[in-house]
N, C-alpha and C. Protein backbone atom coordinates (compact mmCIF):
# COMPACT_ATOMS: atom_id res chain seq x y z
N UNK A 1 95.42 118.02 100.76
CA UNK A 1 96.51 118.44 99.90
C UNK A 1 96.90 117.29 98.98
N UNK A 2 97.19 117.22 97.66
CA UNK A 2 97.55 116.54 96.51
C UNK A 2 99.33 116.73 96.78
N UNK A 3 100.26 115.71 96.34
CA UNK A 3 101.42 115.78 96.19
C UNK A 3 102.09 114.33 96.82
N UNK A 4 102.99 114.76 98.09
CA UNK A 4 103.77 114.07 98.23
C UNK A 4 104.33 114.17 99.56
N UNK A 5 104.52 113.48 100.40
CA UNK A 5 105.34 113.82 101.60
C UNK A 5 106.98 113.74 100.83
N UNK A 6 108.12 114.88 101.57
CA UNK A 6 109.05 114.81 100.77
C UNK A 6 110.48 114.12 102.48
N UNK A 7 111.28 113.71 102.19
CA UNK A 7 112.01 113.07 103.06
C UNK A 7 113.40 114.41 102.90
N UNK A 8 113.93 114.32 103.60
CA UNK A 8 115.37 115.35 103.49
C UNK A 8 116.54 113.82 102.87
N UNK A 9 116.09 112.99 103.50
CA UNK A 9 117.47 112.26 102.52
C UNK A 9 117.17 112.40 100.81
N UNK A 10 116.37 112.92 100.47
CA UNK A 10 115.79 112.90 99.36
C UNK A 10 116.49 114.50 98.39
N UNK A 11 115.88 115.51 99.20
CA UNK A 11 116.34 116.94 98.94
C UNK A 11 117.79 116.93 98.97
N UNK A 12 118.48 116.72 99.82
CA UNK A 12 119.71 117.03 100.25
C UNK A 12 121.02 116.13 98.84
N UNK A 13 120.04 115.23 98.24
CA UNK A 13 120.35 114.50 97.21
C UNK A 13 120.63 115.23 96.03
N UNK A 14 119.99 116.68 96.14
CA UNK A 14 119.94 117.80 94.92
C UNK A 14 120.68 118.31 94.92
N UNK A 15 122.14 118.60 96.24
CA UNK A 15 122.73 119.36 96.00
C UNK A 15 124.21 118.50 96.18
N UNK A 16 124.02 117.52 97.02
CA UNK A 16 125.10 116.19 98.12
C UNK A 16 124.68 115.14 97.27
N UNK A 17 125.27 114.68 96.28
CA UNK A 17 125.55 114.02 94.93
C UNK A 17 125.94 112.58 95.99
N UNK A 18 125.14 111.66 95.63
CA UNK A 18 124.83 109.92 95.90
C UNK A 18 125.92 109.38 95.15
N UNK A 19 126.37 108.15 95.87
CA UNK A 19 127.39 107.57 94.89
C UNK A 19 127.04 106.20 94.42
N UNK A 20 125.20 106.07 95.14
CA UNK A 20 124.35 105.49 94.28
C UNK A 20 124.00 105.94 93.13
N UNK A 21 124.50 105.06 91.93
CA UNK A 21 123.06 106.58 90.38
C UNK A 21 121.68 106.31 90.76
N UNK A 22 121.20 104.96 90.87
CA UNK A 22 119.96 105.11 91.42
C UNK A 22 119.31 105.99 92.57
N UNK A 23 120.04 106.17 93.26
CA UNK A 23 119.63 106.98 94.41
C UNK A 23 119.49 108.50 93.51
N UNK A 24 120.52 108.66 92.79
CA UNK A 24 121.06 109.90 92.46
C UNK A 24 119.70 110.21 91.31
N UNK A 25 119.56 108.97 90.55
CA UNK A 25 118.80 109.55 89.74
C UNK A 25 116.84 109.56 89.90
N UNK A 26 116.57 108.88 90.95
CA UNK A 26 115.64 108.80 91.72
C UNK A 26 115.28 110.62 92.48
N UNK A 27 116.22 111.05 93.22
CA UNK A 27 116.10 112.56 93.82
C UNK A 27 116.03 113.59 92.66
N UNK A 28 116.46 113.28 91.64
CA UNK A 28 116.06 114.48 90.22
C UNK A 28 115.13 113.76 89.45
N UNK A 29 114.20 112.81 89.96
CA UNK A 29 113.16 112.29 89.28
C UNK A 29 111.97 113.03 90.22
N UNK A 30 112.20 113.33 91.59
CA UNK A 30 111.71 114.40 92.52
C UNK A 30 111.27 115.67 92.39
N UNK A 31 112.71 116.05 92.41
CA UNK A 31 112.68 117.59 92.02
C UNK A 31 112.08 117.78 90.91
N UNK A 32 112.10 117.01 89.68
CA UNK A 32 111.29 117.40 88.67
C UNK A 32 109.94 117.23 89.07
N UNK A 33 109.37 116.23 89.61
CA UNK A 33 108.06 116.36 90.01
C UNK A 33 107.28 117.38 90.87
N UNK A 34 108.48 118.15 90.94
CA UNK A 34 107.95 119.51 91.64
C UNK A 34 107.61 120.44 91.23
N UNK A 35 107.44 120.52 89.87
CA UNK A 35 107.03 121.13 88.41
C UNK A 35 105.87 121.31 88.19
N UNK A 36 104.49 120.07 88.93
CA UNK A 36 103.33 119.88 88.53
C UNK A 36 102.74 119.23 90.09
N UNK A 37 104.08 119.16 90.81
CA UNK A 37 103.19 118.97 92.65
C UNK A 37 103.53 119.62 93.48
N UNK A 38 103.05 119.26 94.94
CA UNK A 38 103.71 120.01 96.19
C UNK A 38 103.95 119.06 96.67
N UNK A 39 104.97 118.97 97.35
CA UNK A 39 105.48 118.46 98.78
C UNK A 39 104.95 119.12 99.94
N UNK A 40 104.84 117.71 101.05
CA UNK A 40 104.72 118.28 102.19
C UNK A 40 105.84 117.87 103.24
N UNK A 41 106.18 118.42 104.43
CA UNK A 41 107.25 118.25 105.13
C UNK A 41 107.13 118.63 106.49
N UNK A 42 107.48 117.63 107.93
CA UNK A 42 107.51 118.19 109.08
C UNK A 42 107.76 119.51 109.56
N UNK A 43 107.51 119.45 110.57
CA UNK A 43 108.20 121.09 110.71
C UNK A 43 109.56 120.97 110.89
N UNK A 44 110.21 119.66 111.38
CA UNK A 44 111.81 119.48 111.92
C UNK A 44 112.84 119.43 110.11
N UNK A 45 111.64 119.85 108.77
CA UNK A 45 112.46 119.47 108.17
C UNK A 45 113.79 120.58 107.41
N UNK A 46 113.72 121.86 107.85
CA UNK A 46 114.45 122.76 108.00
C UNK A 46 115.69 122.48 108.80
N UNK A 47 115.57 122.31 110.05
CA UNK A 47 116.77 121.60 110.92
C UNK A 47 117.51 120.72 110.22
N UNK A 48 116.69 119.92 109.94
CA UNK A 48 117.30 118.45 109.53
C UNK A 48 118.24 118.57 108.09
N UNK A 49 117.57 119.44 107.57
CA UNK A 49 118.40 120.17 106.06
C UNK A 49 119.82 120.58 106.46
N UNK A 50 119.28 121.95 107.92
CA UNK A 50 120.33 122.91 108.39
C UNK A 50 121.59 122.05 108.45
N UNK A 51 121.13 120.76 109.19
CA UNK A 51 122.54 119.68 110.00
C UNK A 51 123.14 119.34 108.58
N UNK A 52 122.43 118.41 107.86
CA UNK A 52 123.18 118.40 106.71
C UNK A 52 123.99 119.01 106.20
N UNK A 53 123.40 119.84 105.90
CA UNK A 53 124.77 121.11 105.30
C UNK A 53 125.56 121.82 105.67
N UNK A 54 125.61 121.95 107.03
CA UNK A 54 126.12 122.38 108.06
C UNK A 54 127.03 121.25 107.99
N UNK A 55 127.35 120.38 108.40
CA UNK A 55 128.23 119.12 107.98
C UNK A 55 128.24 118.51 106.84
N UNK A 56 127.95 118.77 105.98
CA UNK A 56 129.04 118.66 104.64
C UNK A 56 129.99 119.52 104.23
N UNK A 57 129.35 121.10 104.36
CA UNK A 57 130.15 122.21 104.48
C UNK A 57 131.58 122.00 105.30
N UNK A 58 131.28 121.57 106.23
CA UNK A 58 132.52 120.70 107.37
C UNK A 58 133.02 120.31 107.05
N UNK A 59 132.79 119.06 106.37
CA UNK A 59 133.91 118.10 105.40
C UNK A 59 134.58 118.86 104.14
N UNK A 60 133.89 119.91 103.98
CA UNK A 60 134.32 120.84 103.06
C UNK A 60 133.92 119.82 101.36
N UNK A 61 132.79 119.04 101.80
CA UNK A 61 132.24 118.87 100.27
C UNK A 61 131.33 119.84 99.49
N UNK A 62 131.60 120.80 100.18
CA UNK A 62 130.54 121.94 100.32
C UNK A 62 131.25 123.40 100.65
N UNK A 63 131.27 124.85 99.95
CA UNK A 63 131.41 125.92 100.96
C UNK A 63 129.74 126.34 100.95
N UNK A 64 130.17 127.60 101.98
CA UNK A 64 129.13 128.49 102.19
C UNK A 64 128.47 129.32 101.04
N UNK A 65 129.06 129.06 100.30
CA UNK A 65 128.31 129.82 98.94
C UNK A 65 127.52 129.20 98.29
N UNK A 66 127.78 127.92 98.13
CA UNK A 66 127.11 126.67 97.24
C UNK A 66 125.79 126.47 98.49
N UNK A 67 126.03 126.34 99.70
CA UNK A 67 125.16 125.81 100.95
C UNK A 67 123.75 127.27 100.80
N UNK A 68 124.58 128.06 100.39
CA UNK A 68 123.56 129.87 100.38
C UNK A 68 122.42 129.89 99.10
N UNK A 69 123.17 129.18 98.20
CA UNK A 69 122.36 129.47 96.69
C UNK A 69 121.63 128.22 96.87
N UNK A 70 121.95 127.16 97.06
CA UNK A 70 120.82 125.94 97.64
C UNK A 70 119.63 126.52 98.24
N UNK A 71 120.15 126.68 99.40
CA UNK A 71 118.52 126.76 100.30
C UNK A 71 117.98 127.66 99.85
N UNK A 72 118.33 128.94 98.45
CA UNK A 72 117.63 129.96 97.79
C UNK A 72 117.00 128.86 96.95
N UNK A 73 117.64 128.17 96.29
CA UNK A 73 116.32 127.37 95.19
C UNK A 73 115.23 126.27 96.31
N UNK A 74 116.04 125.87 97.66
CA UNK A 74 114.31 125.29 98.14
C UNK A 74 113.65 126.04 98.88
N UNK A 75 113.75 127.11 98.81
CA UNK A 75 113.11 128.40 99.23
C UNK A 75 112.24 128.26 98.26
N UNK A 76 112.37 128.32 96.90
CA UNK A 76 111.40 128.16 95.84
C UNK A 76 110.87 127.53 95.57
N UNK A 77 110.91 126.19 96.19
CA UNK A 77 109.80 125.31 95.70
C UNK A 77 109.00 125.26 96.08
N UNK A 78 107.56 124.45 95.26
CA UNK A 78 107.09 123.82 96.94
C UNK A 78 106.52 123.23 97.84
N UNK A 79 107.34 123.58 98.81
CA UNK A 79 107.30 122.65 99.60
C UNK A 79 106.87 123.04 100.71
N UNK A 80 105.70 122.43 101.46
CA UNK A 80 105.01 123.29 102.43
C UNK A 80 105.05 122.49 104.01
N UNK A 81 105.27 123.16 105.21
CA UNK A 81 105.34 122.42 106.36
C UNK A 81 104.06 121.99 106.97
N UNK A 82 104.17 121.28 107.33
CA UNK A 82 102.78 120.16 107.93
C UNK A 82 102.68 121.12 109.13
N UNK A 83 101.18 121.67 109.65
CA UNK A 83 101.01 122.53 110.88
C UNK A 83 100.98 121.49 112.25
N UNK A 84 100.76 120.33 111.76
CA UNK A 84 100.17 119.64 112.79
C UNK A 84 101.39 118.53 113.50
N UNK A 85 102.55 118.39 112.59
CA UNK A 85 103.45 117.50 113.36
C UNK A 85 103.70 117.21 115.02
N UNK A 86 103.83 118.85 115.33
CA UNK A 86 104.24 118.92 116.78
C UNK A 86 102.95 117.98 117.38
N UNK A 87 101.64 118.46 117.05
CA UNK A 87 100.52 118.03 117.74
C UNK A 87 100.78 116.15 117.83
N UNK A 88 101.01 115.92 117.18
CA UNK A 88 100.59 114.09 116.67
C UNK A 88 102.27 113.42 117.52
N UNK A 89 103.17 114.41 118.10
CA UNK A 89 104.53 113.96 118.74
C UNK A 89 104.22 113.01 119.74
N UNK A 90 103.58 113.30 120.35
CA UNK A 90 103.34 112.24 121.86
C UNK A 90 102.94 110.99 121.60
N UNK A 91 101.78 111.05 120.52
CA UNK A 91 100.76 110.29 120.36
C UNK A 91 100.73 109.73 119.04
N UNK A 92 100.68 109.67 118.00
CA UNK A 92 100.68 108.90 116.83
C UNK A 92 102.01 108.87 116.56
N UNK A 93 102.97 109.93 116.53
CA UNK A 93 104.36 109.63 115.81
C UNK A 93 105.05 108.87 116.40
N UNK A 94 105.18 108.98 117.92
CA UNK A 94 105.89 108.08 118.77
C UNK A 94 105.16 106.69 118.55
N UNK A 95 103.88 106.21 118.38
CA UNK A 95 103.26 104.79 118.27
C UNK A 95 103.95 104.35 117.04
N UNK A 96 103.89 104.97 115.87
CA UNK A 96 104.41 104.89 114.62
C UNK A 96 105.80 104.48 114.74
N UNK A 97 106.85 105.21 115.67
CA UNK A 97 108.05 104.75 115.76
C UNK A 97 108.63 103.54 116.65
N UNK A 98 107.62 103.20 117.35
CA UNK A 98 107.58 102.22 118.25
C UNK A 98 106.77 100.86 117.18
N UNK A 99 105.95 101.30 116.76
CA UNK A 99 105.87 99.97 115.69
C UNK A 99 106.80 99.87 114.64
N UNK A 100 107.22 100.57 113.94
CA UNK A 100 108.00 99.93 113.48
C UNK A 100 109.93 100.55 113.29
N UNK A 101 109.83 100.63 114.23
CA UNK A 101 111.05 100.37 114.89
C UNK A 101 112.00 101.63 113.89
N UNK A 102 111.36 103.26 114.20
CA UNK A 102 111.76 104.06 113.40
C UNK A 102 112.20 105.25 114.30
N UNK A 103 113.51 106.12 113.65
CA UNK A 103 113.36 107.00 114.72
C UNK A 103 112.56 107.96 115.00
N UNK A 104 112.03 109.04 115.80
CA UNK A 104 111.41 109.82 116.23
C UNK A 104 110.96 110.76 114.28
N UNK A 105 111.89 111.05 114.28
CA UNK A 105 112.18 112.09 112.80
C UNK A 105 111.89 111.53 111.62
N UNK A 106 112.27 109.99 111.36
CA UNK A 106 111.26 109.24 110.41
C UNK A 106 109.81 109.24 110.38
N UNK A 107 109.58 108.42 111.64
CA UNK A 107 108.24 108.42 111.97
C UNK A 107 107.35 109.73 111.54
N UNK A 108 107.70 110.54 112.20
CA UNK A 108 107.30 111.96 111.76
C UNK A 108 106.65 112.27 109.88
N UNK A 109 107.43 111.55 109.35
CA UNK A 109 107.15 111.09 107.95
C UNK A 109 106.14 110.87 107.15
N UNK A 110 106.42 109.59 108.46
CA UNK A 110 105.46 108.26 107.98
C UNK A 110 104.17 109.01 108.58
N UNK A 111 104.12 109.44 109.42
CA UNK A 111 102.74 110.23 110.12
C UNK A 111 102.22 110.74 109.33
N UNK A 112 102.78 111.53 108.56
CA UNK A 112 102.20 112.62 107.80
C UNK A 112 101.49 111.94 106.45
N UNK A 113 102.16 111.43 105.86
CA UNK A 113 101.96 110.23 104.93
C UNK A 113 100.54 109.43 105.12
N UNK A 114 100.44 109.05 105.94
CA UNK A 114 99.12 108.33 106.38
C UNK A 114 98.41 109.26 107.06
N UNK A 115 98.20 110.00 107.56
CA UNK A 115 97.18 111.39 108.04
C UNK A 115 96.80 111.41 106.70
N UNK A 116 97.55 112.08 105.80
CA UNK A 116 97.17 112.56 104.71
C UNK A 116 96.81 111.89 103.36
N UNK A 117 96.80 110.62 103.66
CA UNK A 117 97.33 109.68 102.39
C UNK A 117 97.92 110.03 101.29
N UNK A 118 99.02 110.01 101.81
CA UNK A 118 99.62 110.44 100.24
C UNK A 118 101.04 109.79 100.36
N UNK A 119 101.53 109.49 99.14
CA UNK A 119 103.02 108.67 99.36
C UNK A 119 103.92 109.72 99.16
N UNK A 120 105.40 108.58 99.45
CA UNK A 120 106.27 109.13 100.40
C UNK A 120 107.58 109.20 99.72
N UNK A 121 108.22 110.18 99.30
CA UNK A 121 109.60 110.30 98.70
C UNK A 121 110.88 110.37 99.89
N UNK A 122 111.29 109.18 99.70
CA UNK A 122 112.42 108.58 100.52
C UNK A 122 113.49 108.24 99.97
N UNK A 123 114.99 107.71 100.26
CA UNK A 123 116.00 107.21 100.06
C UNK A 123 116.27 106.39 101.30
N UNK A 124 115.72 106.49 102.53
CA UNK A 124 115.66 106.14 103.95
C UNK A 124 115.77 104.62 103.54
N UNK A 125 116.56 103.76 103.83
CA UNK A 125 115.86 102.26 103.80
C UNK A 125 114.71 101.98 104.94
N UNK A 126 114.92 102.22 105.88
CA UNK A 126 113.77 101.80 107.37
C UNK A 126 112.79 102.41 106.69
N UNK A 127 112.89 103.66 106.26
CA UNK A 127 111.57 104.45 106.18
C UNK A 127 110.54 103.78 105.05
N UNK A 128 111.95 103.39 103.92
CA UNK A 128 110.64 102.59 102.97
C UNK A 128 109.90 101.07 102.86
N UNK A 129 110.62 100.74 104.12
CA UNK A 129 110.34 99.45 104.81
C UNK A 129 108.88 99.87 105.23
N UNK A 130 109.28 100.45 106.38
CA UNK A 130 108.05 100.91 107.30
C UNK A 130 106.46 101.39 106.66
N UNK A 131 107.10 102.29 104.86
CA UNK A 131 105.84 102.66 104.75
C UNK A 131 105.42 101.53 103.72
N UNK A 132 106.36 100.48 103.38
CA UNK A 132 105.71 99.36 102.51
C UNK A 132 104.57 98.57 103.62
N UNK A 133 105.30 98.69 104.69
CA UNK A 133 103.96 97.88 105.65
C UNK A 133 103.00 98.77 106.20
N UNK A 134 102.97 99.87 106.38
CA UNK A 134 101.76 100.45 106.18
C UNK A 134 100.69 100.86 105.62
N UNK A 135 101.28 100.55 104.26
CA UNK A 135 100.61 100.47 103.09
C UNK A 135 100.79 102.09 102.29
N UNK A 136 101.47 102.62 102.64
CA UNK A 136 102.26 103.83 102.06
C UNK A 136 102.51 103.82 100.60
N UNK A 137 102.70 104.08 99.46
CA UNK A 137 103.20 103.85 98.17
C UNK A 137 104.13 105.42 98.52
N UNK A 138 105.68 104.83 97.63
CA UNK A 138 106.43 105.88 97.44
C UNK A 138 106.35 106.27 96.26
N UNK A 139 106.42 107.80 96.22
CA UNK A 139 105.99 108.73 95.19
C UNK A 139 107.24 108.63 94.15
N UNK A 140 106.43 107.89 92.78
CA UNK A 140 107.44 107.83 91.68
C UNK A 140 107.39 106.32 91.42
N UNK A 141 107.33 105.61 92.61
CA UNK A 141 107.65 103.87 92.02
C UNK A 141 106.52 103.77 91.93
């Protein structure tokens, strides 16, 4: 597959406005690249969306209407789930997070990223640590 591994601190940037501009303007340098690529994404990266918004909605930076018409536009993109994450859990993702000192759900990432070679759209600091020493390039810099 051609594209990109995509990070949720990244997506969640499209709708949960950074009070970095760089950050901010980095995640719609993304989404536009989704115009002419695909993303790829764990399978945990639905959950990991769900929590998000599910707690921002909480803080009420967010209602349920704005949280509804979102996940209709990343419904549309796309963005496709990696079949193989669960498989590589025991065994490469956990080594991956144990070297470099990432959590379970990063790692997961970075796995995919290097399975597949392809770089990695992050906002994560660890994560873009981790894939600078793996030799990862993030998608866009």
């Amino acid at each position: 597959m051609s594209g990109f591994v995509l990070d949720n601190s990244v997506a969640m940037r499209w709708l949960l406005e950074s009070e970095k501009s760089s950050d901010q303007k980095y995640a719609e340098s993304v989404l536009k690249s989704l115009l002419n690529t695909d993303a790829l994404v764990p399978n945990l990266w639905h959950l990991e969306a769900t929590n998000v918004l599910l707690g921002a909605e909480k803080r009420s930076e967010v209602d349920a209407g704005e949280v509804e018409g979102f996940i209709s536009q990343l419904e549309n993109l796309p963005i496709h789930v990696d079949p193989l994450t669960a498989h590589q859990a025991f065994n490469r993702t956990m080594a991956l997070s144990r070297i470099y000192k990432l959590t379970s759900y990063d790692a997961a990432y970075l796995e995919i990223a290097i399975r597949e070679g392809l770089p990695i759209a992050t906002l994560d600091k660890d994560l873009r640590k981790a894939a600078k020493k793996a030799g990862i390039n993030l998608h866009l810099k």
